[in-house]
Protein backbone atom coordinates (compact mmCIF):
# COMPACT_ATOMS: atom_id res chain seq x y z
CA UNK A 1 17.62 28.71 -27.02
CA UNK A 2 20.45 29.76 -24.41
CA UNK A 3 20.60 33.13 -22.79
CA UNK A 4 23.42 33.96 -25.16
CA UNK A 5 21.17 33.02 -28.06
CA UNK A 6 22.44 29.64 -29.09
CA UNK A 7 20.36 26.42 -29.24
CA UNK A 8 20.06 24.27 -26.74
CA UNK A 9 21.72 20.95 -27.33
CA UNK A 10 19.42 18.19 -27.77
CA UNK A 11 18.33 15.96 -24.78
CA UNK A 12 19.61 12.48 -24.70
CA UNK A 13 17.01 9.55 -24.33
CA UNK A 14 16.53 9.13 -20.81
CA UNK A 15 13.64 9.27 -18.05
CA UNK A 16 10.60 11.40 -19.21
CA UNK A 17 10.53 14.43 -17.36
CA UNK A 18 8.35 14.65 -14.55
CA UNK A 19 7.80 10.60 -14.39
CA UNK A 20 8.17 8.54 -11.12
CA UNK A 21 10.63 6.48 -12.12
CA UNK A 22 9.46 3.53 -10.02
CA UNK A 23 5.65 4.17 -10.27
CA UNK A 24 5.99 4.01 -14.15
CA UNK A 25 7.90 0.96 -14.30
CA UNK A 26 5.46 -1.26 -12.31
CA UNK A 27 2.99 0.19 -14.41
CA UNK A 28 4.42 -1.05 -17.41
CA UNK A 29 4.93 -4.06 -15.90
CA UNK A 30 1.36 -4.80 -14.88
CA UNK A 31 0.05 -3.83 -17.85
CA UNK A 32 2.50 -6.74 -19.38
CA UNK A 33 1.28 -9.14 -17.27
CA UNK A 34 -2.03 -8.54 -17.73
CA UNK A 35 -1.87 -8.76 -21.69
CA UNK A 36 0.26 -12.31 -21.38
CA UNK A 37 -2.50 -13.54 -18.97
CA UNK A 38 -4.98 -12.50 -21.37
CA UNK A 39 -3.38 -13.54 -24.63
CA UNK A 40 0.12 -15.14 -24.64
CA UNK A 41 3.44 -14.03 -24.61
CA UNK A 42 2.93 -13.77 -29.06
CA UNK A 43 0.73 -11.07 -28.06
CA UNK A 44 2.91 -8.90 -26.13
CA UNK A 45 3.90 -5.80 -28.05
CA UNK A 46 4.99 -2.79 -26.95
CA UNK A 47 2.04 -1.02 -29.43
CA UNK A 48 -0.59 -2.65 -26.92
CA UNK A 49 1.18 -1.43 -24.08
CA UNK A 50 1.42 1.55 -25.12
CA UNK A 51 -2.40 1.67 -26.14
CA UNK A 52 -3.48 0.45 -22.96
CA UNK A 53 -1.30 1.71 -20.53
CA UNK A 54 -0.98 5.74 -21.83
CA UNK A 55 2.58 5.63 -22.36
CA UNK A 56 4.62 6.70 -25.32
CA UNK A 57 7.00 4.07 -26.80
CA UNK A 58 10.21 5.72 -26.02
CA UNK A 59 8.78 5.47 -22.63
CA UNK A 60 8.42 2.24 -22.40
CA UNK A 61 11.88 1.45 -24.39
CA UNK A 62 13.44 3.30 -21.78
CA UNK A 63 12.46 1.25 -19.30
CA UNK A 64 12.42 -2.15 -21.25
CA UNK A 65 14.47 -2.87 -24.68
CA UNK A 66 12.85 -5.97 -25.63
CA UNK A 67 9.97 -7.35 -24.75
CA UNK A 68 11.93 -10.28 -23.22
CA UNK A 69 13.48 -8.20 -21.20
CA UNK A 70 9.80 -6.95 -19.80
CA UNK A 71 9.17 -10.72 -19.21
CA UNK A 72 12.20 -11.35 -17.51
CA UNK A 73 11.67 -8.68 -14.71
CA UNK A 74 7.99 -10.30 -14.50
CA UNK A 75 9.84 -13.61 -13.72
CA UNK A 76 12.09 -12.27 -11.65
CA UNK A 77 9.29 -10.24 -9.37
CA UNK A 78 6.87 -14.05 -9.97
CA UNK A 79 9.98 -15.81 -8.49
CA UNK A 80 10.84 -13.42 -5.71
CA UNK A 81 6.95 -14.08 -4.48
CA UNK A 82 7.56 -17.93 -4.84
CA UNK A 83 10.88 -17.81 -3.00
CA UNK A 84 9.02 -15.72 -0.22
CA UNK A 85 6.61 -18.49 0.12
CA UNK A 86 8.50 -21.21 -0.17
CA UNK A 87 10.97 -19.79 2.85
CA UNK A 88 7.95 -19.43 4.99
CA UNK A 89 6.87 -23.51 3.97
CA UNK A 90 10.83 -24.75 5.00
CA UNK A 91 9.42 -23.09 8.95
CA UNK A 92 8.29 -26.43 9.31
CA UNK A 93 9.61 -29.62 10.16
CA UNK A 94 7.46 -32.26 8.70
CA UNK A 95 7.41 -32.72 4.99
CA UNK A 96 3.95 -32.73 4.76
CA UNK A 97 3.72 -29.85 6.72
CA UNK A 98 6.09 -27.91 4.43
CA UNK A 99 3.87 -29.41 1.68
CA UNK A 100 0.74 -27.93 3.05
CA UNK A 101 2.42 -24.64 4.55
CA UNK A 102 3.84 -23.61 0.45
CA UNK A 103 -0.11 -24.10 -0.81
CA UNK A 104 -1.49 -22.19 2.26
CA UNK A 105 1.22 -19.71 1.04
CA UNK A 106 0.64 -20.01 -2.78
CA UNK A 107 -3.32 -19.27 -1.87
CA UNK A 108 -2.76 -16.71 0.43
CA UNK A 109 -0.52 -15.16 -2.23
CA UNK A 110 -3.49 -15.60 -5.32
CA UNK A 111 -5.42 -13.90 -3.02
CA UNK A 112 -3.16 -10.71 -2.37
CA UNK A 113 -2.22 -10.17 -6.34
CA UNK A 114 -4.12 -12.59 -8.57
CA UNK A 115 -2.99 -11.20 -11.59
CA UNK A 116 0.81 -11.45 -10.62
CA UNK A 117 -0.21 -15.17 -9.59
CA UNK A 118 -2.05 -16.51 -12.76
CA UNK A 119 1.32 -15.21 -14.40
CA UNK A 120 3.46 -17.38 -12.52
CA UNK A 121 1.35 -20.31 -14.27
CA UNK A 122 1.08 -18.57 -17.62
CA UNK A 123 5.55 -17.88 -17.23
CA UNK A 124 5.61 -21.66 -16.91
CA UNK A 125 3.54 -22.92 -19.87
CA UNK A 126 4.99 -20.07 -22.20
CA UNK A 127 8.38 -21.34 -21.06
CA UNK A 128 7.22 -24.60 -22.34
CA UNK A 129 6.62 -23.02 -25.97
CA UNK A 130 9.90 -20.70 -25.92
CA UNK A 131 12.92 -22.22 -24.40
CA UNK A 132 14.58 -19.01 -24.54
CA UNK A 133 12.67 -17.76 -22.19
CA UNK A 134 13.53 -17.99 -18.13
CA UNK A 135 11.73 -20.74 -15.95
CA UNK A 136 13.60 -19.97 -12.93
CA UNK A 137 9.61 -20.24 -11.48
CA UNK A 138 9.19 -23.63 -12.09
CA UNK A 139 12.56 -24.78 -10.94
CA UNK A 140 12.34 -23.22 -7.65
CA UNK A 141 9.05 -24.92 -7.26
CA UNK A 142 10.06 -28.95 -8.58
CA UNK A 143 13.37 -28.51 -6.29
CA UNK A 144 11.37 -27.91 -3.15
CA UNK A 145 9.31 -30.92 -4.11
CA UNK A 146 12.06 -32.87 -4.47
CA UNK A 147 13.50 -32.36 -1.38
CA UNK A 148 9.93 -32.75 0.38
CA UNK A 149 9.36 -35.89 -1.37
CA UNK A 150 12.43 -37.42 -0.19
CA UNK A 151 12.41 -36.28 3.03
CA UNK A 152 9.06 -37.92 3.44
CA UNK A 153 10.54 -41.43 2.49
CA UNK A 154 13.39 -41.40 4.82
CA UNK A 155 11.11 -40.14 7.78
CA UNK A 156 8.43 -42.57 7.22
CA UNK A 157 5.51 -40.50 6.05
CA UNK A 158 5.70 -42.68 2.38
CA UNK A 159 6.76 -46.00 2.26
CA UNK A 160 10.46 -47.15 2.20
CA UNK A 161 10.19 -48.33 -1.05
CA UNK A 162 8.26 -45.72 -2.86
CA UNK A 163 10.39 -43.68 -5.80
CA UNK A 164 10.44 -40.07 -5.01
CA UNK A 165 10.77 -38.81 -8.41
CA UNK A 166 7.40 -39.92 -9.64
CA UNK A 167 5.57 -38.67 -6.93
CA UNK A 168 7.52 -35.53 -6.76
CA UNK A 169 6.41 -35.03 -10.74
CA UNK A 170 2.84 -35.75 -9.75
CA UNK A 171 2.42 -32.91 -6.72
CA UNK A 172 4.65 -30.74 -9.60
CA UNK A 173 1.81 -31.58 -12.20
CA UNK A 174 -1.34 -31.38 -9.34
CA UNK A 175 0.13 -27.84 -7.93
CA UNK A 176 0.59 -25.95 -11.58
CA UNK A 177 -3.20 -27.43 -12.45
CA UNK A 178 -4.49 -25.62 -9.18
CA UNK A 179 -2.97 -23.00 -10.14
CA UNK A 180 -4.17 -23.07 -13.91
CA UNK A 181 -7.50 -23.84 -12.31
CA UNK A 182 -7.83 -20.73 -9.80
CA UNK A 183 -6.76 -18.34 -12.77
CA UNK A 184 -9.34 -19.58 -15.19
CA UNK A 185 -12.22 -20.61 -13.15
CA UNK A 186 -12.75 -17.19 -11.45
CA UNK A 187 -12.34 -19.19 -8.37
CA UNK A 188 -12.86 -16.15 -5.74
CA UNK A 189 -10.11 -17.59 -2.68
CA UNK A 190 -7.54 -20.12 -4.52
CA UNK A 191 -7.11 -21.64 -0.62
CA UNK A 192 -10.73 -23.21 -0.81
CA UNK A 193 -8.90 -25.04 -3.81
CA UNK A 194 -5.22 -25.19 -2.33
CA UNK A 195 -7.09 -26.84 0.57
CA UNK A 196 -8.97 -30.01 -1.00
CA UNK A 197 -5.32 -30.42 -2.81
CA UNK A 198 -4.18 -30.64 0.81
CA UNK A 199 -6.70 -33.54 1.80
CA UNK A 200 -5.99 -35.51 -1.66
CA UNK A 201 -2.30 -35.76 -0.97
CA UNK A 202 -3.32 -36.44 3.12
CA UNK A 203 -5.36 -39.32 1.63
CA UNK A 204 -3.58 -40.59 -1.04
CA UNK A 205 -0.03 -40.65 -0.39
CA UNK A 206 0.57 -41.09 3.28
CA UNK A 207 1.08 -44.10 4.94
CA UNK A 208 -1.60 -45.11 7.03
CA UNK A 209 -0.04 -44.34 10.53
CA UNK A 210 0.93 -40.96 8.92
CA UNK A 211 -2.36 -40.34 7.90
CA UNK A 212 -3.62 -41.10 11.56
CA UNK A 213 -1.32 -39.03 13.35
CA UNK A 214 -2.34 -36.39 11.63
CA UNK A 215 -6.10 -36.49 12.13
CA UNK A 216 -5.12 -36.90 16.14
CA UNK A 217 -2.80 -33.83 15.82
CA UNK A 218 -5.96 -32.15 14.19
CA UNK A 219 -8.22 -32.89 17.19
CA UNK A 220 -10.03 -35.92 16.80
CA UNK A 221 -10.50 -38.91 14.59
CA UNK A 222 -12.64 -36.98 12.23
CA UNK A 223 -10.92 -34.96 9.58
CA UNK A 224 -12.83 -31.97 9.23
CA UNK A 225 -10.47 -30.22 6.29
CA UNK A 226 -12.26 -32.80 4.16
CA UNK A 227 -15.06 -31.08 4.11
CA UNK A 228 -15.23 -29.19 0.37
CA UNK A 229 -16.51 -25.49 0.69
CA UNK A 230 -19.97 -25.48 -1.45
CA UNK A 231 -18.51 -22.41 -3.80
CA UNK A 232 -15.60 -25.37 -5.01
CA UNK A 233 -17.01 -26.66 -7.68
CA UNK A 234 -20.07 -24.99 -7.85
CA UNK A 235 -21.34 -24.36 -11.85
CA UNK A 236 -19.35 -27.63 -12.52
């Protein structure tokens, strides 16, 4: 009631009172992400978000209509990390380099927010199910390999003749398996994985003198990244 006696009108949707606007959106968010890494996009309702995270559903429909639009922000916050990482892998002037500098990056980043980083593999294969939804992830990701890929032909890291695009969808495919891999396996540091990927394509793809300056810019003839960390692969 108002002083003069009359009701008060009723509030409009909006903000609940008292909330941190910011600190109750990321919330909601990570409590998405966690429920698609645990079960699937399918899964994602906003009754198990509300059950798990404490929030009332007109909370969480103020913040998010749809659940596609919830999934869309968690793109768009997957994709920002990727972009980060991917500007910090184009620092370098060698395509290999850039190669190895975007998994240092990708492990480093695992290792700072795992469950943000197992989405960015679990946005990609649900994008595979659902068209509809965004993949902006995944294109970010194949366009830098592209370019790497290419740029390793014309400066003589892969032989003149080799066809970029087959070896550009073969690091695509080897990267999103890591990646699969380190979110499944409980591997504890996704760069002690991120780093025998490293050696593979150092032994496999490069051109012999390549390969060679690399092990003398490494400090000696010996290639000690080759050695695999005992916890890789251990309970195989």
């Amino acid at each position: 009631m108002t002083d003069a006696g009359e009701p008060r009108p009723r509030r409009a949707p909006g903000r609940p009172v008292g909330a941190d606007s910011a600190q109750t959106r990321a919330h909601i968010m990570r409590v998405g992400c966690e429920i698609i890494n645990e079960r699937g996009f399918a899964a994602l309702t906003f009754q198990g978000i509300a059950r798990r995270s404490g929030l009332s559903r007109p909370t969480l429909n103020y913040y998010f209509a749809t659940r596609e639009e919830l999934f869309g922000a968690l793109v768009h916050e997957g994709n920002a990390v990727v972009q980060e990482c991917i500007a910090a892998a184009k620092q370098q002037e060698h395509p290999l380099d850039r190669l190895r500098a975007l998994l240092d990056a990708l492990g480093e980043a695992w290792n700072t927010d795992p469950t943000l980083t197992l989405f960015l593999v679990n946005a990609r294969l649900e994008a595979g199910r659902n068209p509809a939804l965004p993949n902006a992830i995944a294109g970010a990701i194949r366009d830098f390999l592209d370019d790497v890929v290419a740029d390793a032909v014309v400066d003589g890291s892969l032989p003149a003749h080799t066809d970029p695009a087959p070896i550009a969808q073969l690091l695509h495919a080897m990267l999103w398996g890591v990646g699969l891999w380190c979110g499944y396996a409980g591997v504890p540091d996704g760069r002690l994985v991120t780093k025998q990927l490293e050696n593979a394509i150092a032994s496999g793809l490069l051109t012999d003198s390549r390969r060679a300056s690399l092990r003398r810019n490494e400090g000696g003839s010996e290639n000690t990244r080759c050695d695999t960390p005992k916890s890789v692969g251990a309970g195989q």
